[in-house]
Protein backbone atom coordinates (compact mmCIF):
# COMPACT_ATOMS: atom_id res chain seq x y z
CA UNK A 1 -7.62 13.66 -3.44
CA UNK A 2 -7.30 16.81 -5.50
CA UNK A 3 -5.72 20.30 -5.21
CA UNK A 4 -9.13 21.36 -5.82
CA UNK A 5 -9.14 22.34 -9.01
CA UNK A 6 -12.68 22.78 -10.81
CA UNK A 7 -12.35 19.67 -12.75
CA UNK A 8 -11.85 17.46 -9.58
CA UNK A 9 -15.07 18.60 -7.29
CA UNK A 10 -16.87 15.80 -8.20
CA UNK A 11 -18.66 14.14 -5.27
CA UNK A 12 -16.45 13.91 -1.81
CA UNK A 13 -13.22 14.46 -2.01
CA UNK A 14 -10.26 15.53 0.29
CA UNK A 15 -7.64 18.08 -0.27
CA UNK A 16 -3.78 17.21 -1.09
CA UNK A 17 -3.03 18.39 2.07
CA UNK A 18 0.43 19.99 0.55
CA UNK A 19 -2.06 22.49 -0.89
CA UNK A 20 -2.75 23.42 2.43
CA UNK A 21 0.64 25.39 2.59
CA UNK A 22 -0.46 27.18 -0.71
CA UNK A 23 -3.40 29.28 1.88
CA UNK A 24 -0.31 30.63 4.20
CA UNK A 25 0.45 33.34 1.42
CA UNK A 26 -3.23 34.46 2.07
CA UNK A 27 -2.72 35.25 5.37
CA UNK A 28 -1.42 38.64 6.40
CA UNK A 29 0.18 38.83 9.27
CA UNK A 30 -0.29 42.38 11.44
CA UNK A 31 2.64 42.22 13.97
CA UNK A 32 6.05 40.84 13.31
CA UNK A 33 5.53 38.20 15.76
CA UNK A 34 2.50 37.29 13.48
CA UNK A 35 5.13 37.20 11.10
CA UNK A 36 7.41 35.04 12.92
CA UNK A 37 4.85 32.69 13.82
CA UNK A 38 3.23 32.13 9.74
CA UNK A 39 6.92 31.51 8.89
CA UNK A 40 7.61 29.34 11.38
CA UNK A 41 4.23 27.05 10.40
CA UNK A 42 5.65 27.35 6.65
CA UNK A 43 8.95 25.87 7.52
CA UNK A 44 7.32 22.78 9.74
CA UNK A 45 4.93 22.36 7.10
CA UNK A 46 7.54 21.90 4.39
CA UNK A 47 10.36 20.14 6.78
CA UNK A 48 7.27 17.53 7.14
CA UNK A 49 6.71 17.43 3.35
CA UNK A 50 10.72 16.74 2.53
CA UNK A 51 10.40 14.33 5.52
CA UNK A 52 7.20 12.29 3.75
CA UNK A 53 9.35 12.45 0.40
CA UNK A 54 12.05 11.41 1.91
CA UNK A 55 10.45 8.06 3.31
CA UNK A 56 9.11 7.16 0.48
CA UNK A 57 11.91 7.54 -1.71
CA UNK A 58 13.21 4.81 0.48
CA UNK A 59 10.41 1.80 0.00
C-alpha cells in the first residue's frame, strides 16, 4: 500500500484508501445540494476512519 507517491509505484500496488478522501477537495460541486452531498461523503468517510482507529487502538 502507498499514498502513491512517486517513490512507491513500483510494480502493483493498492492505494491507502484514507488517501481516497484527499480526491474530495478536487471535486467541485455546482449546486448546493452537490455541496451537501460531497460533505456528507467527507464526514462518513472520516467517522469510518476514527471508527478503524478506534478498534485498533483496542487489540
Amino acid at each position: 500500500m502507498s499514498d502513491d507517491a512517486g517513490q512507491f509505484r513500483v510494480g502493483t500496488h493498492a492505494l491507502c484508501w484514507i488517501h481516497a478522501e484527499r480526491l474530495l477537495h478536487k471535486l467541485m460541486p455546482a449546486t448546493p445540494g452537490q455541496v451537501k452531498h460531497v460533505d456528507t461523503l467527507r464526514e462518513l468517510v472520516l467517522h469510518f476512519y476514527k471508527a478503524l482507529k478506534s478498534l485498533s487502538a483496542k487489540t
